[in-house]
PDB file of N, CA and C in Angstrom:
ATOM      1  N   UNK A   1      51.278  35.141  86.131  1.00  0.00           N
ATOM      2  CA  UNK A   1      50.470  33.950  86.048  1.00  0.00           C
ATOM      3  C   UNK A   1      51.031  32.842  86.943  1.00  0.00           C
ATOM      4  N   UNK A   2      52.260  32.241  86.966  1.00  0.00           N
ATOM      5  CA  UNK A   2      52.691  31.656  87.795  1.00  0.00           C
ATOM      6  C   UNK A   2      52.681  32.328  88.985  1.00  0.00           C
ATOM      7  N   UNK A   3      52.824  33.295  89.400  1.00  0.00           N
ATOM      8  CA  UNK A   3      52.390  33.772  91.087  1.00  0.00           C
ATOM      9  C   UNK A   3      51.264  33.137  91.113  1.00  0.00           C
ATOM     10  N   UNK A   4      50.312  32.950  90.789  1.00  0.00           N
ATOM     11  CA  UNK A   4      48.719  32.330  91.174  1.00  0.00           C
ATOM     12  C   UNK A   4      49.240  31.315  91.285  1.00  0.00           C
ATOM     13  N   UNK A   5      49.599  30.292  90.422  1.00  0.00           N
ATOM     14  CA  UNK A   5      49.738  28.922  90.542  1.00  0.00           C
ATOM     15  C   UNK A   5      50.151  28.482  91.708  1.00  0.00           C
ATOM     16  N   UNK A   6      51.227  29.477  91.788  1.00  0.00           N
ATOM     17  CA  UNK A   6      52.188  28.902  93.418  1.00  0.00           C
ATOM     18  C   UNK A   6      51.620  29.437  94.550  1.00  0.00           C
ATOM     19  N   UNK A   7      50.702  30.304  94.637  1.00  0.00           N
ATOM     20  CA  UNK A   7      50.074  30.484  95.876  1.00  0.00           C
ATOM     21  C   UNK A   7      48.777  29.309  95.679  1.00  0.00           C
ATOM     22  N   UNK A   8      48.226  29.273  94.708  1.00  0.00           N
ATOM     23  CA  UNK A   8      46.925  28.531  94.664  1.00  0.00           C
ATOM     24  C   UNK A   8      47.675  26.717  95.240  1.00  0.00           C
ATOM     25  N   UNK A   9      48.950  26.502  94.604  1.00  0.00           N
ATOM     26  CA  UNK A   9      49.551  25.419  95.595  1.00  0.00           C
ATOM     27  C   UNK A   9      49.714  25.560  96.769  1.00  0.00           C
ATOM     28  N   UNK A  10      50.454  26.543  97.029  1.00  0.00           N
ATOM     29  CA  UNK A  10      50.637  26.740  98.647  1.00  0.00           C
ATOM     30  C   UNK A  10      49.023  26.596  99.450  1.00  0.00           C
ATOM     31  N   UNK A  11      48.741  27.119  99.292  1.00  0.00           N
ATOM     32  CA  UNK A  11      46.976  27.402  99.667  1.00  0.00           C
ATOM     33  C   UNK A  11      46.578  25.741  99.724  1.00  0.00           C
ATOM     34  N   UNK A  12      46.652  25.092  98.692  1.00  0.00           N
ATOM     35  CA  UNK A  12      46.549  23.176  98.940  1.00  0.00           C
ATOM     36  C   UNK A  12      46.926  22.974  99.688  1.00  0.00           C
ATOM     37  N   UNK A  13      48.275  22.618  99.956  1.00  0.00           N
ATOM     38  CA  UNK A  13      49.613  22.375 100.428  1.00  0.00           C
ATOM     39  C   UNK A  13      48.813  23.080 102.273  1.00  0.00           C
ATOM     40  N   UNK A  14      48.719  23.629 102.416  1.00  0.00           N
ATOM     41  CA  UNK A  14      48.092  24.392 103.928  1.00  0.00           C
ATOM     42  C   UNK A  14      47.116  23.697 104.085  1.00  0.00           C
ATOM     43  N   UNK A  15      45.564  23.449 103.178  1.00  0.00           N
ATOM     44  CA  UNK A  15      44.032  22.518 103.412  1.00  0.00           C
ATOM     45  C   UNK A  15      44.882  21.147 103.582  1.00  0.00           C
ATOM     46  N   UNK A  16      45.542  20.346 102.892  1.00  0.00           N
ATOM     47  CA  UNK A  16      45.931  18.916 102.981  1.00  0.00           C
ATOM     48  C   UNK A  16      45.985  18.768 104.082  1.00  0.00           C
ATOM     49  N   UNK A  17      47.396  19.890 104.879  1.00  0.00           N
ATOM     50  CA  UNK A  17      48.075  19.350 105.922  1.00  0.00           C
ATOM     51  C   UNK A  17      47.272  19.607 107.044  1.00  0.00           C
ATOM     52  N   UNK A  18      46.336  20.559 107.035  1.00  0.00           N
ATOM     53  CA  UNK A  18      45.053  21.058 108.200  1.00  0.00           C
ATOM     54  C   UNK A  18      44.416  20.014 108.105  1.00  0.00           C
ATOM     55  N   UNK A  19      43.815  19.160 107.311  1.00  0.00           N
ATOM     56  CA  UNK A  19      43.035  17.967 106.888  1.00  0.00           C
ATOM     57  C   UNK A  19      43.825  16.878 108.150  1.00  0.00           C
ATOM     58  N   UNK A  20      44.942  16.609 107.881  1.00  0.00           N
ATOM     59  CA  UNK A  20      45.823  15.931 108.469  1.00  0.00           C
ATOM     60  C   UNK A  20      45.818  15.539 110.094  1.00  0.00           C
ATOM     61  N   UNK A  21      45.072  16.905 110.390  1.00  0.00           N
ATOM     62  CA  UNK A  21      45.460  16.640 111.460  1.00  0.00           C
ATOM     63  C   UNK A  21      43.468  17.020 112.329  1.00  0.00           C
ATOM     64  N   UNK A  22      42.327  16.385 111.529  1.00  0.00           N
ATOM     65  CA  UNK A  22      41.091  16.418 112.049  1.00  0.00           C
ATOM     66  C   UNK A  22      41.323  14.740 112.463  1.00  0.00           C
ATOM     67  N   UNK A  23      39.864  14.878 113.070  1.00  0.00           N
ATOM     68  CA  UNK A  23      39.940  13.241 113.552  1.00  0.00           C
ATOM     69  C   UNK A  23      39.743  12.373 112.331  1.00  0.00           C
ATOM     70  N   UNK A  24      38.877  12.484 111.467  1.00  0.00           N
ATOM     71  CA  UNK A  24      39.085  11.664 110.256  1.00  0.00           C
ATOM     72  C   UNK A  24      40.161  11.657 109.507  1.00  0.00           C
ATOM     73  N   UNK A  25      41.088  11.994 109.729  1.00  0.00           N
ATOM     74  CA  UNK A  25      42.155  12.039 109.418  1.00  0.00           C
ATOM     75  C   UNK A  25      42.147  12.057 107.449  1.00  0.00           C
ATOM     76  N   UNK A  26      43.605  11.791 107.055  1.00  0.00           N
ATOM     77  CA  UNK A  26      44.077  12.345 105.644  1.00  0.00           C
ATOM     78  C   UNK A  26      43.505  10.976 104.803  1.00  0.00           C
ATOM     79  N   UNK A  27      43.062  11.203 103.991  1.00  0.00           N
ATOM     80  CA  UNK A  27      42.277  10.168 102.868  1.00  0.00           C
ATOM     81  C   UNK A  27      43.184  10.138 102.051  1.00  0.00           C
ATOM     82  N   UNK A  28      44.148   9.071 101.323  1.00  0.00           N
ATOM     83  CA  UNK A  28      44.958   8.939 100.100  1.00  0.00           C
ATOM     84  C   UNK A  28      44.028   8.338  99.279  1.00  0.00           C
ATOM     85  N   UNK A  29      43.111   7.299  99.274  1.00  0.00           N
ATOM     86  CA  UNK A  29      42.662   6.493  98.547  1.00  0.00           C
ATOM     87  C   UNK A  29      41.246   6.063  99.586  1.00  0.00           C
ATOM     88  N   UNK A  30      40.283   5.421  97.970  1.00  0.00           N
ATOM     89  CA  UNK A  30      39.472   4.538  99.170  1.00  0.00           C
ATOM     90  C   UNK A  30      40.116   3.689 100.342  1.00  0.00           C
ATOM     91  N   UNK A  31      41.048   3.173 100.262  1.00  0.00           N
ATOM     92  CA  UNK A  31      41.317   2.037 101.301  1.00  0.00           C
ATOM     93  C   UNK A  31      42.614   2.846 102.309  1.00  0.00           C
ATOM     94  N   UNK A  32      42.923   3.468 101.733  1.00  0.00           N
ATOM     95  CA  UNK A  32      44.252   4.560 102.313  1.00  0.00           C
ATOM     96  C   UNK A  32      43.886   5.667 103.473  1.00  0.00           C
ATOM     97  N   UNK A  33      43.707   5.644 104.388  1.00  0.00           N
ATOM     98  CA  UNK A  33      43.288   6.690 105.620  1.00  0.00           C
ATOM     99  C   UNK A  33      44.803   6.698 106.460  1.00  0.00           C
ATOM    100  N   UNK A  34      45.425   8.451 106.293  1.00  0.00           N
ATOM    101  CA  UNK A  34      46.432   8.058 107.466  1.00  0.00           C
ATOM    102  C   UNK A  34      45.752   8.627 108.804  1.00  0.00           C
ATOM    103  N   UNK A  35      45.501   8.311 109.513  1.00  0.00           N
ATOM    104  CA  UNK A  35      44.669   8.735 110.950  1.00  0.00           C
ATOM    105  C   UNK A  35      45.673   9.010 112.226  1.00  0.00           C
ATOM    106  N   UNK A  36      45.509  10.171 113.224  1.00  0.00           N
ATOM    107  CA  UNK A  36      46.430   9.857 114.463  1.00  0.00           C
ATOM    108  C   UNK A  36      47.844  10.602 114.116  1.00  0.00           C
ATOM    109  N   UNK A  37      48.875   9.763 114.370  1.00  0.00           N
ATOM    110  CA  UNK A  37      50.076  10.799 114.341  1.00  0.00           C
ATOM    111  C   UNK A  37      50.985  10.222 113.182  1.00  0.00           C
ATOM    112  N   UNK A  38      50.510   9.630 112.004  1.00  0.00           N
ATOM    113  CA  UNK A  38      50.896   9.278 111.074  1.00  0.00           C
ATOM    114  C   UNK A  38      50.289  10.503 109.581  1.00  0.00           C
ATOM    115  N   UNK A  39      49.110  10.748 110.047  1.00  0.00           N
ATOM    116  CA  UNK A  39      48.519  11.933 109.552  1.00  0.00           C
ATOM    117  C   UNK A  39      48.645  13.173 109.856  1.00  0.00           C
ATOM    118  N   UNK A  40      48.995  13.223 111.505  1.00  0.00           N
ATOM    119  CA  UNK A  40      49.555  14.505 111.887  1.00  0.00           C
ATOM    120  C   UNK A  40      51.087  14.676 111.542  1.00  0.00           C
ATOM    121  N   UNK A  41      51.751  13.994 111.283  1.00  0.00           N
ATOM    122  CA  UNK A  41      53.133  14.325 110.666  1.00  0.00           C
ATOM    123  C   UNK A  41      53.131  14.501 108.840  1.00  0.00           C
ATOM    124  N   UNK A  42      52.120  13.718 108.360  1.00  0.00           N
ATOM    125  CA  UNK A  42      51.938  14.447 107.037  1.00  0.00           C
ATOM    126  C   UNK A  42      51.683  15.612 106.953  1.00  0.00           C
ATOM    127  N   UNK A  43      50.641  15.700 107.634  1.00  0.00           N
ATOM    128  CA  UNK A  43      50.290  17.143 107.770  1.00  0.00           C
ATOM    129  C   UNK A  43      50.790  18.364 108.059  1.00  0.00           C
ATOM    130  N   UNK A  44      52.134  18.027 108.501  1.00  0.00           N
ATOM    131  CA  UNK A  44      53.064  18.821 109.418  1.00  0.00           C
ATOM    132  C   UNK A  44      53.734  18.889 108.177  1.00  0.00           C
ATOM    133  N   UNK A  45      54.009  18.012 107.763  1.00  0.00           N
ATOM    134  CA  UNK A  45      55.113  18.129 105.853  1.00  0.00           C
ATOM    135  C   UNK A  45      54.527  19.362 105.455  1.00  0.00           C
ATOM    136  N   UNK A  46      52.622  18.693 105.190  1.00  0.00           N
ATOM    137  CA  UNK A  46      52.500  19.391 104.023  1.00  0.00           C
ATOM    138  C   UNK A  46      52.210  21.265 104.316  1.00  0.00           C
ATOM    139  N   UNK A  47      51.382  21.065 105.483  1.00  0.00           N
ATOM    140  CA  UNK A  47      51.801  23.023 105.864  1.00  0.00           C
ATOM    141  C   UNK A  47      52.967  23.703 106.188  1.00  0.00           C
ATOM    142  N   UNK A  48      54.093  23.126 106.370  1.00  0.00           N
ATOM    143  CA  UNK A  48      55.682  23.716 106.059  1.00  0.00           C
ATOM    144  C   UNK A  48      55.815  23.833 104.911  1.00  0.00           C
ATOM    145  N   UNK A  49      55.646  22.907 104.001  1.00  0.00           N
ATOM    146  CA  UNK A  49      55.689  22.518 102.826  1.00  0.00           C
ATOM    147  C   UNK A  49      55.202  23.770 101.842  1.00  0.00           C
ATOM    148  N   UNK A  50      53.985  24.395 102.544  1.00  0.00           N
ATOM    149  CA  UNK A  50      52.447  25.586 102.081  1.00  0.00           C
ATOM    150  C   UNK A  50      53.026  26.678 102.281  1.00  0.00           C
ATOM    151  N   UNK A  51      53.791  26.758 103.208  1.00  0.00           N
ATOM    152  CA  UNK A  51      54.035  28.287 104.177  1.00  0.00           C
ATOM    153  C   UNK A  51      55.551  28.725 103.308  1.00  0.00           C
ATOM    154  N   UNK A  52      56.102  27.240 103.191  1.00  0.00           N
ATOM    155  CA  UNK A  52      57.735  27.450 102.718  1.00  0.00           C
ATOM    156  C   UNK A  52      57.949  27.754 101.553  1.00  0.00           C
ATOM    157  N   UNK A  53      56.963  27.661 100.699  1.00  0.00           N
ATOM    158  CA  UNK A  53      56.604  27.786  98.887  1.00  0.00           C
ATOM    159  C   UNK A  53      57.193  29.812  98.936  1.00  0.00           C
ATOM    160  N   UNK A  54      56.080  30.174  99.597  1.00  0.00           N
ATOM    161  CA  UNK A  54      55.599  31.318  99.567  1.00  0.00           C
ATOM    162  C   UNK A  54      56.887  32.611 100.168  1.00  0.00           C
ATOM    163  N   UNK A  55      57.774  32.266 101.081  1.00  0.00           N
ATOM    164  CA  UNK A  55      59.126  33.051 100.705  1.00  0.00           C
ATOM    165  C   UNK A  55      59.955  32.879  99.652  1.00  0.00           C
ATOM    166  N   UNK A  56      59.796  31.439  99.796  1.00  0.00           N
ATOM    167  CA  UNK A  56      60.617  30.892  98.224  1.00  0.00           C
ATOM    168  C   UNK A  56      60.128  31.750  96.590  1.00  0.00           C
ATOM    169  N   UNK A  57      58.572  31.958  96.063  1.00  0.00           N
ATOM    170  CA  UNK A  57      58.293  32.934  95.768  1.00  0.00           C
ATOM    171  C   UNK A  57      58.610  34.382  95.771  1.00  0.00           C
ATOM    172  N   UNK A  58      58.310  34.685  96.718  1.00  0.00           N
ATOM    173  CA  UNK A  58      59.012  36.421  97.221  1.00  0.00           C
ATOM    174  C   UNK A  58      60.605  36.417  96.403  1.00  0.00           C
ATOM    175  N   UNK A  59      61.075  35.417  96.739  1.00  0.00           N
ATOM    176  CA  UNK A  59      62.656  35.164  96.638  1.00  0.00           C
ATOM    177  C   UNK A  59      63.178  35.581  95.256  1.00  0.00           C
ATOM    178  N   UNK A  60      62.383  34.441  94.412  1.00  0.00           N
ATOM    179  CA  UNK A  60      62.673  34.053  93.225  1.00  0.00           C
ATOM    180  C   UNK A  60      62.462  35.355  92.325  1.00  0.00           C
ATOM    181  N   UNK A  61      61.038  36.385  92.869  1.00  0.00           N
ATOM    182  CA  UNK A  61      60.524  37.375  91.975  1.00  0.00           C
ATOM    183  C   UNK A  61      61.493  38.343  92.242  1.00  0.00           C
ATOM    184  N   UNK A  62      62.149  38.417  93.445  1.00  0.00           N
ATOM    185  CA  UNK A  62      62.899  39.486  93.427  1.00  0.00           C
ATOM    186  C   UNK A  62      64.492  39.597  92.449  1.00  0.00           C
ATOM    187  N   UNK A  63      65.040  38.112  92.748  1.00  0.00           N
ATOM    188  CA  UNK A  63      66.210  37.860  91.903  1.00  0.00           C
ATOM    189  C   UNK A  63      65.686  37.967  90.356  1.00  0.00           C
ATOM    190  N   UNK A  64      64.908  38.036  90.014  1.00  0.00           N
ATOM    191  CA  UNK A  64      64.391  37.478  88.443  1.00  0.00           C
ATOM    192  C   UNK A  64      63.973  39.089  88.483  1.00  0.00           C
ATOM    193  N   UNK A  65      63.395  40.221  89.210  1.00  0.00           N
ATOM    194  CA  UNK A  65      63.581  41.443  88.631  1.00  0.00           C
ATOM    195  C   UNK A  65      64.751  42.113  88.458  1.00  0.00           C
ATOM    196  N   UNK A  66      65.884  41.760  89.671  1.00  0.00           N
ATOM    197  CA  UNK A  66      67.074  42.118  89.433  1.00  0.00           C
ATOM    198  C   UNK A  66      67.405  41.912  88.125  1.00  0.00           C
ATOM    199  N   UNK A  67      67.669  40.909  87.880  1.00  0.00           N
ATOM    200  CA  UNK A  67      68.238  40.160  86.548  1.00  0.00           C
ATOM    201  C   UNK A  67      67.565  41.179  84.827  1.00  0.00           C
ATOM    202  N   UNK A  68      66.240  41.764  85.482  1.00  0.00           N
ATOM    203  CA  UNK A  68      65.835  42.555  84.025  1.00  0.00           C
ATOM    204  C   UNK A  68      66.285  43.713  84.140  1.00  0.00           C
ATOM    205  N   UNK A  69      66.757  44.124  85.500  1.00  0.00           N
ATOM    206  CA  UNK A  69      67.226  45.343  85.369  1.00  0.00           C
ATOM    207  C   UNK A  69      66.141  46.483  85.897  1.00  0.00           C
ATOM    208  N   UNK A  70      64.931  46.144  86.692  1.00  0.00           N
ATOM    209  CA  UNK A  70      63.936  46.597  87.093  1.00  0.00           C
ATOM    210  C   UNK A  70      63.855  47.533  88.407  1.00  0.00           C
TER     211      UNK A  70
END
């Protein structure tokens, strides 16, 4: 169940930061637009951020089967 969760984040975490970097740039709020290369460096967070979840995953499932003895 948590495998979904953390890919279904990662999977966000990838749309945000793609968002980031269109010309309308990243919406925080009504009044909040980061646009340009203030949005393209969020954006850059947040798909490292998407991509980096997802070995971290792999990682964790493998030490945590070790550990049962699997």
């Amino acid at each position: 169940m948590i495998q979904i969760a953390v890919i279904v984040l990662s999977i966000l975490l990838i749309v945000i930061g793609i968002k980031g970097f269109t010309p309308s740039g990243l919406q925080f709020s009504q009044n909040t637009v980061l646009k340009g290369r203030s949005g393209m460096i969020v954006g850059a967070i947040c798909i490292a951020a998407g991509i980096g979840l997802i070995p971290m995953l792999l990682l964790f499932f493998v030490m945590f089967s070790s550990w049962l003895g699997n």
